[in-house]
Protein backbone atom coordinates (compact mmCIF):
# COMPACT_ATOMS: atom_id res chain seq x y z
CA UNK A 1 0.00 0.00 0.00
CA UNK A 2 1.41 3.18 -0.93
CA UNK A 3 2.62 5.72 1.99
CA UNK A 4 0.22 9.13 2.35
CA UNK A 5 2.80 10.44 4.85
CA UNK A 6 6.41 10.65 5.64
CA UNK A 7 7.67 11.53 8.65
CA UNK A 8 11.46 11.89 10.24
CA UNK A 9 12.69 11.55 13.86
CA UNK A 10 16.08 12.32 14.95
CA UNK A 11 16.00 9.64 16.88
CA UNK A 12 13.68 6.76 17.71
CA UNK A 13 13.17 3.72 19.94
CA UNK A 14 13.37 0.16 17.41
CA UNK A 15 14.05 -2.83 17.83
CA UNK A 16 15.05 -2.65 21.80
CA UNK A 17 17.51 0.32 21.33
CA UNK A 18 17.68 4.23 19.40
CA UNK A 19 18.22 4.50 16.23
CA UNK A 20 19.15 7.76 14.42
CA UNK A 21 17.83 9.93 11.71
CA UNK A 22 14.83 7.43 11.45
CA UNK A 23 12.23 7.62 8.29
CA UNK A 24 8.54 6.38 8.78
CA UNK A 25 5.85 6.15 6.23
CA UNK A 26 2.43 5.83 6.99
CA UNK A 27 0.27 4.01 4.71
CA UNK A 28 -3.46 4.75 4.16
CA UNK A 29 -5.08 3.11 6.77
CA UNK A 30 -3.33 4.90 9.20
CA UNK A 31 -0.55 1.63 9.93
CA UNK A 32 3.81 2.29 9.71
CA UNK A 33 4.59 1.04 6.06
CA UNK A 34 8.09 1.43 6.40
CA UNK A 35 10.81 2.06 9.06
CA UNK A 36 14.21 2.76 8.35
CA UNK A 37 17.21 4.37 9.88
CA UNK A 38 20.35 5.86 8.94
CA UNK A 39 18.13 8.29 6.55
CA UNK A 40 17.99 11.65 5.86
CA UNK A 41 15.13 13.81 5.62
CA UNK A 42 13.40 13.91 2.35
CA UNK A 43 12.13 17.70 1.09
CA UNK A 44 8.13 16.11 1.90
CA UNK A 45 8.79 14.48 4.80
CA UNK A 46 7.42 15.77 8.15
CA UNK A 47 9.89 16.96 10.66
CA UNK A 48 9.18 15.17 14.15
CA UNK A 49 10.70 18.00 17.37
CA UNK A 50 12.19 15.04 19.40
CA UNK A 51 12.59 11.60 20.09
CA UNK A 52 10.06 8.79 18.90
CA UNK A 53 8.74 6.06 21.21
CA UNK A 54 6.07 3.59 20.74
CA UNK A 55 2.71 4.12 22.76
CA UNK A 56 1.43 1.69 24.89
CA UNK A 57 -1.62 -0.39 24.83
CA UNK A 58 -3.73 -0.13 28.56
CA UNK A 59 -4.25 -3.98 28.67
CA UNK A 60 -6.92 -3.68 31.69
CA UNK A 61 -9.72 -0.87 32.10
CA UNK A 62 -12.90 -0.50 34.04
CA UNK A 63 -13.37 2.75 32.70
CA UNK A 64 -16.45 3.74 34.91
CA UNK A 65 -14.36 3.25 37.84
CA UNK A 66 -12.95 6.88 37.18
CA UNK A 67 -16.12 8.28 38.48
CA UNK A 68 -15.22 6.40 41.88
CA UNK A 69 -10.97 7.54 42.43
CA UNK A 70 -10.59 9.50 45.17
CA UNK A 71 -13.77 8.50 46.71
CA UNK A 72 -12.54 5.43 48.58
CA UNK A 73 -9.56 6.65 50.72
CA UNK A 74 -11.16 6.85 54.12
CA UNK A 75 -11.49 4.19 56.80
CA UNK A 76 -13.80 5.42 59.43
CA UNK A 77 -14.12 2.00 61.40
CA UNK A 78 -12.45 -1.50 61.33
CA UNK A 79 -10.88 -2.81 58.26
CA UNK A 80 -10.79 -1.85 54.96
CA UNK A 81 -9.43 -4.08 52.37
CA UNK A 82 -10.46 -5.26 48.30
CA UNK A 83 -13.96 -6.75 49.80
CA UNK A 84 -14.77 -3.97 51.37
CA UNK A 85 -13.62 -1.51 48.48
CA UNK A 86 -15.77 -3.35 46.02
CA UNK A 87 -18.86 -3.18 47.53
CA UNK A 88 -18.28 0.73 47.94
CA UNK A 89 -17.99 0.59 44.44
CA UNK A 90 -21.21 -1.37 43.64
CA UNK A 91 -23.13 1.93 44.45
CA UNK A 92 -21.40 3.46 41.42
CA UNK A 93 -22.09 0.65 38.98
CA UNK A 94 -25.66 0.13 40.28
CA UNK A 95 -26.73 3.69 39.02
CA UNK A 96 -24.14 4.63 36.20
CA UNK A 97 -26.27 5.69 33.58
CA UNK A 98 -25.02 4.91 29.53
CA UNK A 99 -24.85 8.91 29.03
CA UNK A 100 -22.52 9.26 31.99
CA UNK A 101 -20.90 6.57 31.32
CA UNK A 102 -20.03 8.30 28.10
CA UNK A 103 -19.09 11.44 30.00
CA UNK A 104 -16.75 9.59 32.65
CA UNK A 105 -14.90 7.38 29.72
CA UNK A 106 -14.56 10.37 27.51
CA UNK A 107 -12.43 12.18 30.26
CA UNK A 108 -10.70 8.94 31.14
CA UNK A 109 -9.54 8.22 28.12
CA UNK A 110 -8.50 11.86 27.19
CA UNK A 111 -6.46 10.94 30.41
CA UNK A 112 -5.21 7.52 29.28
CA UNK A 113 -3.75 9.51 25.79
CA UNK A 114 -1.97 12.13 27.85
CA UNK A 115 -0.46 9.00 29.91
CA UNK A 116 0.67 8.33 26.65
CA UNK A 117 -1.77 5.05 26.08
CA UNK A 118 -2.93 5.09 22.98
CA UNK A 119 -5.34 1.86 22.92
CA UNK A 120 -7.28 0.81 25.96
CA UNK A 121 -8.54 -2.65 26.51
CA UNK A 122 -12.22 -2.43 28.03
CA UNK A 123 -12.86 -5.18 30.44
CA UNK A 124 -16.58 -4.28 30.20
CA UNK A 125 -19.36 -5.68 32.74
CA UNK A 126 -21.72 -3.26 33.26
CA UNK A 127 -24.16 -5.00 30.81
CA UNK A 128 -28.16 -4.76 32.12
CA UNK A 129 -30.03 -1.40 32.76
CA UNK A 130 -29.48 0.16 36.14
CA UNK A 131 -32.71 -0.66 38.49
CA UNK A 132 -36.10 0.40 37.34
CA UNK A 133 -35.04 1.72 33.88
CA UNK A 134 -34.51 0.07 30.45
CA UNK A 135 -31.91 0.53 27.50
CA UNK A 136 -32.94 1.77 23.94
CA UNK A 137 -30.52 -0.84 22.45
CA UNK A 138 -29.23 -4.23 24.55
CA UNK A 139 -25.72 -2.60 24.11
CA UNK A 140 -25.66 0.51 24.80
CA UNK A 141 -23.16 0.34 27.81
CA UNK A 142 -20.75 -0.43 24.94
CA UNK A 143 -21.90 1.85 22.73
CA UNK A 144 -20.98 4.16 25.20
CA UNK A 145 -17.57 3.39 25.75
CA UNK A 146 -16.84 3.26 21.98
CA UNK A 147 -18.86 6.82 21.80
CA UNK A 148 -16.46 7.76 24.43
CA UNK A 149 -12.91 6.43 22.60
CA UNK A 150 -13.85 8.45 19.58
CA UNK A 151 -14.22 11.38 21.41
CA UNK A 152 -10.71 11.47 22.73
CA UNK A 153 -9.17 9.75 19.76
CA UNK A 154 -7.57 6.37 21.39
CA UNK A 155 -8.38 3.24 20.30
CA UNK A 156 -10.40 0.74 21.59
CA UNK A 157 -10.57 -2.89 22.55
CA UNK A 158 -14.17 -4.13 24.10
CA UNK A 159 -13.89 -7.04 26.19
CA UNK A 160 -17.47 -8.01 27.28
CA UNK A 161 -17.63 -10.16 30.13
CA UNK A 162 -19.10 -13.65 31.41
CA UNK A 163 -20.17 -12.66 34.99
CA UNK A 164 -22.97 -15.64 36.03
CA UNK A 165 -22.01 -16.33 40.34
CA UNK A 166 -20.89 -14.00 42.91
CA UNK A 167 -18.54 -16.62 44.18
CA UNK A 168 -17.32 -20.33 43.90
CA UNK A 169 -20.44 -22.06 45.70
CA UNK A 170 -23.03 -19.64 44.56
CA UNK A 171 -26.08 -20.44 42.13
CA UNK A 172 -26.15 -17.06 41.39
CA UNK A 173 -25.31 -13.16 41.35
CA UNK A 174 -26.17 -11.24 44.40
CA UNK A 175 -28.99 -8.52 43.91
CA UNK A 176 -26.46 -5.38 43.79
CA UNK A 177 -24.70 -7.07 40.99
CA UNK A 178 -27.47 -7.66 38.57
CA UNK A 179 -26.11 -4.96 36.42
CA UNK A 180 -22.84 -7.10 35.80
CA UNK A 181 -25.42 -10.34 34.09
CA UNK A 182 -23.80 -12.17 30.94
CA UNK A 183 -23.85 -15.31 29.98
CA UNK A 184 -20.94 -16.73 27.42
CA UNK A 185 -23.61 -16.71 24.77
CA UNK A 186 -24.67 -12.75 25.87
CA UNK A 187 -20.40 -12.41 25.75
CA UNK A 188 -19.91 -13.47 22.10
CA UNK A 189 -22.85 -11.39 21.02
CA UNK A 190 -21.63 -8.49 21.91
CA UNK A 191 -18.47 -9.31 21.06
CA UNK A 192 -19.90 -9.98 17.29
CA UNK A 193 -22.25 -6.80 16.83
CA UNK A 194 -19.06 -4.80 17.85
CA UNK A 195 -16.71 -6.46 15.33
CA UNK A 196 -19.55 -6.27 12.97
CA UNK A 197 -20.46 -2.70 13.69
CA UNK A 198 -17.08 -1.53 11.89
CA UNK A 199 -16.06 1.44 14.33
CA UNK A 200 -12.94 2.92 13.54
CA UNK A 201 -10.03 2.29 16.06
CA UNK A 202 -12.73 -0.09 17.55
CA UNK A 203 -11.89 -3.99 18.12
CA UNK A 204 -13.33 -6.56 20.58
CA UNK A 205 -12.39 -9.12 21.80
CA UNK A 206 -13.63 -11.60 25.16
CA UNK A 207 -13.56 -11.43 28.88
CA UNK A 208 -14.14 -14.08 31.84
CA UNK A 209 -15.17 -11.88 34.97
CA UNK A 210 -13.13 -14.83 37.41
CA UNK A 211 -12.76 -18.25 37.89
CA UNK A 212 -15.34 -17.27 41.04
CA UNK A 213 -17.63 -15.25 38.79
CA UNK A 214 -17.42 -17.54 36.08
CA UNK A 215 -18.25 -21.34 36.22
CA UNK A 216 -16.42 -24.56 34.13
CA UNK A 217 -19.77 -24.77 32.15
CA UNK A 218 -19.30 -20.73 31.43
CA UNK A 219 -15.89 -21.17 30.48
CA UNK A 220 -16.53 -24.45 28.28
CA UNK A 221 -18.94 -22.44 26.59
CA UNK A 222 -17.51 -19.48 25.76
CA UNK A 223 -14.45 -21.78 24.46
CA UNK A 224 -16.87 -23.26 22.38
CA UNK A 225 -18.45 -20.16 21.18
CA UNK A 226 -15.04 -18.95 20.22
CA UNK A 227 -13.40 -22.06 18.81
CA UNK A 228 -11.10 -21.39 16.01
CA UNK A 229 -11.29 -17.52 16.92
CA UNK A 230 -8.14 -15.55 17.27
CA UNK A 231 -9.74 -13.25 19.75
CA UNK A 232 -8.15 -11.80 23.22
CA UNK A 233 -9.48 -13.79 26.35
CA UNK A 234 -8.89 -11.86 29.53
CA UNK A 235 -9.72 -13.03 33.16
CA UNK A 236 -9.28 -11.71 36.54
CA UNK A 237 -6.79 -14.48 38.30
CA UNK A 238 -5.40 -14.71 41.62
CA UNK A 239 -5.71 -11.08 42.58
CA UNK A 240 -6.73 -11.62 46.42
CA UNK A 241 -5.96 -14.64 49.00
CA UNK A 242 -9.29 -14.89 49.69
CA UNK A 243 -9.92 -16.20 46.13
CA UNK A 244 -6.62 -18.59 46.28
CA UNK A 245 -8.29 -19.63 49.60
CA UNK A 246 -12.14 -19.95 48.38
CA UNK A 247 -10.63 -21.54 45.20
CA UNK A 248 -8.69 -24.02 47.16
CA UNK A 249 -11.84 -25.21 49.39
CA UNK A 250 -14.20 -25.47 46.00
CA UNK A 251 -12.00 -27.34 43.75
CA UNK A 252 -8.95 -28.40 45.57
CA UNK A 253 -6.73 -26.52 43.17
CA UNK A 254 -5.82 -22.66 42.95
CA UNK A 255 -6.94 -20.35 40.84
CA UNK A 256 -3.88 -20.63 38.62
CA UNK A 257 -3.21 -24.25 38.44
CA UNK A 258 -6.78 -24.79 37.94
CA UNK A 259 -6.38 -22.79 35.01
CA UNK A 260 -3.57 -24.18 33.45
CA UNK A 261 -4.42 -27.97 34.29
CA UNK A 262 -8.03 -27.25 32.63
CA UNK A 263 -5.99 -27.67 29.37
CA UNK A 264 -7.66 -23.99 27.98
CA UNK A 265 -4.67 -21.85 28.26
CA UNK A 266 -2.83 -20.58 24.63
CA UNK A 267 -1.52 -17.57 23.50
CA UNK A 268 -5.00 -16.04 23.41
CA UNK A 269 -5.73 -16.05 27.13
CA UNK A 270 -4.21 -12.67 29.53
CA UNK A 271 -4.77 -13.47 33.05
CA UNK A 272 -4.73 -10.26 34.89
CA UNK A 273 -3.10 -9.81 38.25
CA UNK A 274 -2.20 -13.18 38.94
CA UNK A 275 -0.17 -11.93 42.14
CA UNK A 276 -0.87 -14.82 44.49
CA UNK A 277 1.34 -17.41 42.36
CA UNK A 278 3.63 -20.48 43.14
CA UNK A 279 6.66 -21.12 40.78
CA UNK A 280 5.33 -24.02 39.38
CA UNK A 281 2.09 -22.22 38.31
CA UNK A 282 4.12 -19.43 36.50
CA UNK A 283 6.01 -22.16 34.72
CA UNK A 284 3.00 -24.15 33.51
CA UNK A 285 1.41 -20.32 31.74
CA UNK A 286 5.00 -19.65 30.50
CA UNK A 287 4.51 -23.23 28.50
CA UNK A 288 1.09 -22.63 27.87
CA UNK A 289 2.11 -19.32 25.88
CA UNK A 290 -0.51 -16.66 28.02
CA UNK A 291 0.22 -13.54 28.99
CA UNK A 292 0.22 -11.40 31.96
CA UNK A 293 -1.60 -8.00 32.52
CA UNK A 294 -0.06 -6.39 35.49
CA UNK A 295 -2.11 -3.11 37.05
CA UNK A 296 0.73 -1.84 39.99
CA UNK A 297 -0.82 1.27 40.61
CA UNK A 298 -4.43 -0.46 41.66
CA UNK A 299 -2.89 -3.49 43.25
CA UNK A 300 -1.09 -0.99 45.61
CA UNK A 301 -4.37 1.18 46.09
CA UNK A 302 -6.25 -2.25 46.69
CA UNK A 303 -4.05 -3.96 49.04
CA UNK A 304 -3.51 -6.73 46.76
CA UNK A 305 -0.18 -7.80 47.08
CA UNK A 306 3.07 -7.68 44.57
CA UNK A 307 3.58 -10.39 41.51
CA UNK A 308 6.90 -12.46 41.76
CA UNK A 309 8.15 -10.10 38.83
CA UNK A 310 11.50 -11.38 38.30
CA UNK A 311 10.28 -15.58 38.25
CA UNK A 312 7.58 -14.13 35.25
CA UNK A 313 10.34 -12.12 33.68
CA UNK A 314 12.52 -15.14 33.88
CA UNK A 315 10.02 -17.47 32.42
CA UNK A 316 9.12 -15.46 29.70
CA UNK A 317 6.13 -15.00 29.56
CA UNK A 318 4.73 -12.02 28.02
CA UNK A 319 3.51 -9.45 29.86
CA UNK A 320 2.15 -5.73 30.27
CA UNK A 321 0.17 -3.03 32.28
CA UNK A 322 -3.38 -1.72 32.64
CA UNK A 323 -4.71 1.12 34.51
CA UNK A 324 -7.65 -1.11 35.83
CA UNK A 325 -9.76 1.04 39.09
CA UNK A 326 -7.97 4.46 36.81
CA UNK A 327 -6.25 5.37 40.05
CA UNK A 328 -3.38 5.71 37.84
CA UNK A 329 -3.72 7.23 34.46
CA UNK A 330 -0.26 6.53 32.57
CA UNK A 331 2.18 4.01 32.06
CA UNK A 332 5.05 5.95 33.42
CA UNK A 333 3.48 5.23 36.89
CA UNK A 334 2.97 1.97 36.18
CA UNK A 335 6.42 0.67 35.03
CA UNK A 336 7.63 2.88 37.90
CA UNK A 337 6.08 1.19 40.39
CA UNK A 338 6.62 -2.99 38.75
CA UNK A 339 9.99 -1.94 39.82
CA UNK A 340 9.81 -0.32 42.77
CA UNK A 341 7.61 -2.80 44.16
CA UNK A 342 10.13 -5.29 43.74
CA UNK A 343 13.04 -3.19 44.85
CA UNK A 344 11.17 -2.28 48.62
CA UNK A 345 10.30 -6.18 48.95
CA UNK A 346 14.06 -7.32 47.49
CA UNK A 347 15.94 -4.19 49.09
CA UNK A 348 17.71 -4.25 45.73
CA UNK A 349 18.20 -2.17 43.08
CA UNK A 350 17.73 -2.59 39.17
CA UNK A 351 15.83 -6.15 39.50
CA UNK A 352 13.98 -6.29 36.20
CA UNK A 353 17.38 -5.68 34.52
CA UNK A 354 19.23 -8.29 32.30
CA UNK A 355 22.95 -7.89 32.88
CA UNK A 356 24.44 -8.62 29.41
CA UNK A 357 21.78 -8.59 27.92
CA UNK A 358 19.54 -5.69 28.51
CA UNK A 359 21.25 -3.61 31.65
CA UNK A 360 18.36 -1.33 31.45
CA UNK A 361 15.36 -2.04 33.91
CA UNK A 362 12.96 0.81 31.99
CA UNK A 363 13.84 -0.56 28.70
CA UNK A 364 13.53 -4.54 29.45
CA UNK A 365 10.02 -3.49 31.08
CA UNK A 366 8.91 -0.99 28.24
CA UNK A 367 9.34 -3.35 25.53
CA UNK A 368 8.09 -6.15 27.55
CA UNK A 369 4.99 -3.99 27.76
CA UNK A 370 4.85 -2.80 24.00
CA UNK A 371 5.11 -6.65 22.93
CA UNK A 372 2.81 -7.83 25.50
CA UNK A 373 0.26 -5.27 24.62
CA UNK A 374 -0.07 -6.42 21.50
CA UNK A 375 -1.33 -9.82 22.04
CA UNK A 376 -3.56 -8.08 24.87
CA UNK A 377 -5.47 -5.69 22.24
CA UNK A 378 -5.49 -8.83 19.45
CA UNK A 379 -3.14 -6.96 17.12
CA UNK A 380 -0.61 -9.16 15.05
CA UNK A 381 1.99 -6.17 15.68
CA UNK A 382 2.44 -3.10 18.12
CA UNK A 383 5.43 -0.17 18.54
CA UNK A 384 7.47 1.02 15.75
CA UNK A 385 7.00 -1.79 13.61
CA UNK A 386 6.15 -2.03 9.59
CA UNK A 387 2.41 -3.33 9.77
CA UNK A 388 1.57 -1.55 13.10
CA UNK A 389 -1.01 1.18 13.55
CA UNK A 390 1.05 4.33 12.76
CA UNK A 391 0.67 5.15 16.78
CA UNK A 392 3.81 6.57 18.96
CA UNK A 393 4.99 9.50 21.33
CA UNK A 394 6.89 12.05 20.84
CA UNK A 395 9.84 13.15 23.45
CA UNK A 396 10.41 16.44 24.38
CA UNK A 397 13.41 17.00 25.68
CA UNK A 398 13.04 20.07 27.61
CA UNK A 399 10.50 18.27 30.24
CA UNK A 400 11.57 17.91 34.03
CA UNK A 401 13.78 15.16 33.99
CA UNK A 402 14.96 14.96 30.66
CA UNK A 403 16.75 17.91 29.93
CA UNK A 404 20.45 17.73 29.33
CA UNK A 405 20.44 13.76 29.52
CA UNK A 406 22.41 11.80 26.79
CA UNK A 407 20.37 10.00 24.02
CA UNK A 408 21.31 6.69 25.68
CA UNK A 409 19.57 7.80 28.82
CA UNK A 410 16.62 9.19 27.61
CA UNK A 411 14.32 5.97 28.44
CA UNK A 412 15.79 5.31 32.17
CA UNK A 413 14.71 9.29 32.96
CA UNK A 414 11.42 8.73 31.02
CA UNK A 415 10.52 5.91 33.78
CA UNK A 416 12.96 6.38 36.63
CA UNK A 417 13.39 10.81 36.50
CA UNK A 418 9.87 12.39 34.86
CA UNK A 419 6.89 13.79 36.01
CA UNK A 420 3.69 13.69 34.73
CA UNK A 421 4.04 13.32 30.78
CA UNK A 422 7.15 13.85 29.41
CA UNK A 423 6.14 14.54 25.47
CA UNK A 424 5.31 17.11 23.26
CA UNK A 425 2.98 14.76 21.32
CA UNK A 426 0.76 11.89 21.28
CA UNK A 427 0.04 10.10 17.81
CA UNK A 428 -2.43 7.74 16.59
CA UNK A 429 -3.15 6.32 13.13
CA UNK A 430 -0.71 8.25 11.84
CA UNK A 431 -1.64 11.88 13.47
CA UNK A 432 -1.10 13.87 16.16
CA UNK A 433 -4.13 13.99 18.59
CA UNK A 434 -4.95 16.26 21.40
CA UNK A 435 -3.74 15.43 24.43
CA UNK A 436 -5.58 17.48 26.61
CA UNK A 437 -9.17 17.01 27.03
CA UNK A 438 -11.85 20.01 25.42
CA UNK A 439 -13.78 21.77 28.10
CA UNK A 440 -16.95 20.29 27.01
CA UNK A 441 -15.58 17.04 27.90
CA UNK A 442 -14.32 18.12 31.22
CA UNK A 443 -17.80 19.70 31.51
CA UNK A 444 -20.12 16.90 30.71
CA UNK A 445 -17.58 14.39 33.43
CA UNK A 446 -18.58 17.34 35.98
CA UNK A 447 -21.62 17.20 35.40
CA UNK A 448 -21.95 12.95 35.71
CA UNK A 449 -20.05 13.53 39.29
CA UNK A 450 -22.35 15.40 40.65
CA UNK A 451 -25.09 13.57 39.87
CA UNK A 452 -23.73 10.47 40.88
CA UNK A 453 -22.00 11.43 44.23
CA UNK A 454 -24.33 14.49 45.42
């Protein structure tokens, strides 16, 4: 396909290292036709003010969970932990209407772009009407969300949900989650009138709430249902002790061996979280090809514990992040914290670092997360990449804590030295997009807040 645009970057981020004087054509659809370095500018070519990184994809979002940050960081009596978070957070999804909905996604994800995410994966259960209203259409929760992506210009992957039990024993869902009711046959419908609905910068894929939220029938099913599919199948894994415990009593497994001795993982499946696991469990995904969707920032805020980075690192198997409750909006934070985590527990420095191999902890972690992102959002290819969406960031080299720094550092102080986003521009399909929310959208999420909370 023949390039519309040229562009030029003095310097760029491929293949695990920077490259100089580096020539990118876009093709029509908006995807990187070509890549090549060691080129000069040619007289059409568009001139690019600093250096070019990929974007990342946000591999886990509940985006209506935006409308609930900052609203959970009391504890008036006795203990607050995940169980008693998440029913907090039931009175928010009980009510959320489609239209705000719209409004709290659209200034999410105007949030996720300046974080420098440029595709967000939508782990999407808020299916049914709130109480004592109805929906126009049976989808217009999604609708929503994809109303909301276009808005702010990031891409979107919709990952609707089986959600059937509130827990391991249980026949059913409890009243004040009636909202989150789908079946794998209600899953692959939606999934199917979104793929079918042809949205640009919109993909779907599938999601299984939990091994406690979904059943073996659920998950036969929706196997069935998507047999022979290359689609994305996400799942909530191991995130608590209580479910490693409640796992353990109903099926004499946990959550993670269950998984992989059920014979269902491949390269499809991203189990997200996964923090409670034993070495031999992370060896079994490794050979089972999944990946891992990592959310630091809300495992902190939740109380959830810290993954055994360096055994999944070691293994190989691919990971990412996700932004996941929203109560952290960019991937700087996130990489940030996979190694800081480690560093407070190891009282060591550098741990996700490959000496001889890749002595950088920010870069083995970034392009862990570009790769892993990939197979997260169901794209064949992600980053700087011929065949990739034309999507990427632009550095600018004058932001707090990258002034001054030599090229070869430029990636360690984007992770390790910066504040808040360090680039001068955010691209997607092949143009820059604004960053920065319009008022109206800052407006209409105003507006949602104080309707829900006043």
């Amino acid at each position: 396909m023949a390039a519309l645009k040229t562009l030029h970057a003095p310097l760029a981020w491929l293949g695990g290292g920077w490259q100089r004087d580096v020539l990118l054509s876009v093709d029509a659809r908006g995807h990187w036709a070509d890549i090549r370095a060691n080129q000069p500018p040619p007289p059409d070519a568009e001139l690019l003010a600093g250096p070019l990184i990929p974007s990342l994809v946000n591999a886990h979002s509940h985006a209506f969970q935006r409308a609930f940050v900052g609203l959970a960081e009391r504890r008036e009596t006795g203990q607050d932990d995940f169980w008693t978070w998440r029913d907090r957070m039931y009175a928010l999804a009980l009510r959320i209407s489609p239209e705000q909905l719209r409004a709290v996604a659209g200034q999410l994800y105007a949030e996720l772009l300046r974080g420098g995410y440029t595709q967000v994966c939508e782990f999407h259960y808020l299916h049914q009407p709130a109480q004592d209203s109805e929906l126009e259409d049976e989808l217009d929760m999604a609708w929503a969300l994809a109303a909301a992506a276009d808005d702010a210009g990031i891409g979107l992957t919709l990952l609707p949900a089986v959600y059937t039990r509130s827990g391991f024993m249980a026949e059913g869902l409890r009243p004040e989650q009636h909202r989150f009711s789908g079946s794998a046959d209600w899953a692959w419908h939606v999934c199917q009138r979104v793929l079918s609905a042809g949205l640009p910068r919109v993909s779907a894929g599938l999601a299984l709430h939990s091994l406690r939220g979904a059943s073996p029938a659920d998950i036969a099913r929706l196997l069935e249902r998507a047999a022979g599919a290359d689609l994305p199948i996400h799942i909530h894994v191991a995130e608590q002790i209580a479910e490693v415990t409640d796992c353990l009593a109903a099926t004499g497994r946990r959550p993670l061996q269950w998984l992989a001795e059920s014979g269902h993982l491949d390269t499809r499946w991203q189990l997200v979280h996964a923090t409670h696991a034993e070495p031999d469990e992370i060896d079994a995904v490794a050979r089972s090809g999944a990946g891992l969707v990592l959310c630091p920032g809300t495992e902190a805020n939740l109380g959830d514990g810290l993954a055994d980075l360096p055994r999944w690192l070691a293994a190989g198997v691919p990971l990412t992040v996700g932004s996941d409750s929203q109560v952290t909006r960019g991937w700087v934070e996130e990489l940030r914290w996979l190694e800081y985590g480690q560093r407070l527990v190891l009282r060591q420095r550098n741990v996700a670092a490959l000496p001889g191999v890749q002595p950088s902890s920010a870069a083995r972690l970034f392009d862990a997360a570009v790769h892993g992102g990939a197979r997260a959002a169901g794209f064949a290819a992600w980053g700087l990449t011929p065949g990739a969406r034309a999507d990427g960031l632009v550095l600018n080299r004058e932001a707090d804590g990258l002034r001054g720094l030599p090229d070869e550092a430029l990636l360690d102080a984007v992770v390790f030295g910066s504040n808040g986003s360090p680039w001068q521009s955010v691209w997607v399909a092949g143009r820059a997009r604004p960053w920065r929310a319009p008022r109206r959208v800052g407006d209409a999420f105003e507006a949602a807040m104080s309707a829900l909370w006043s």
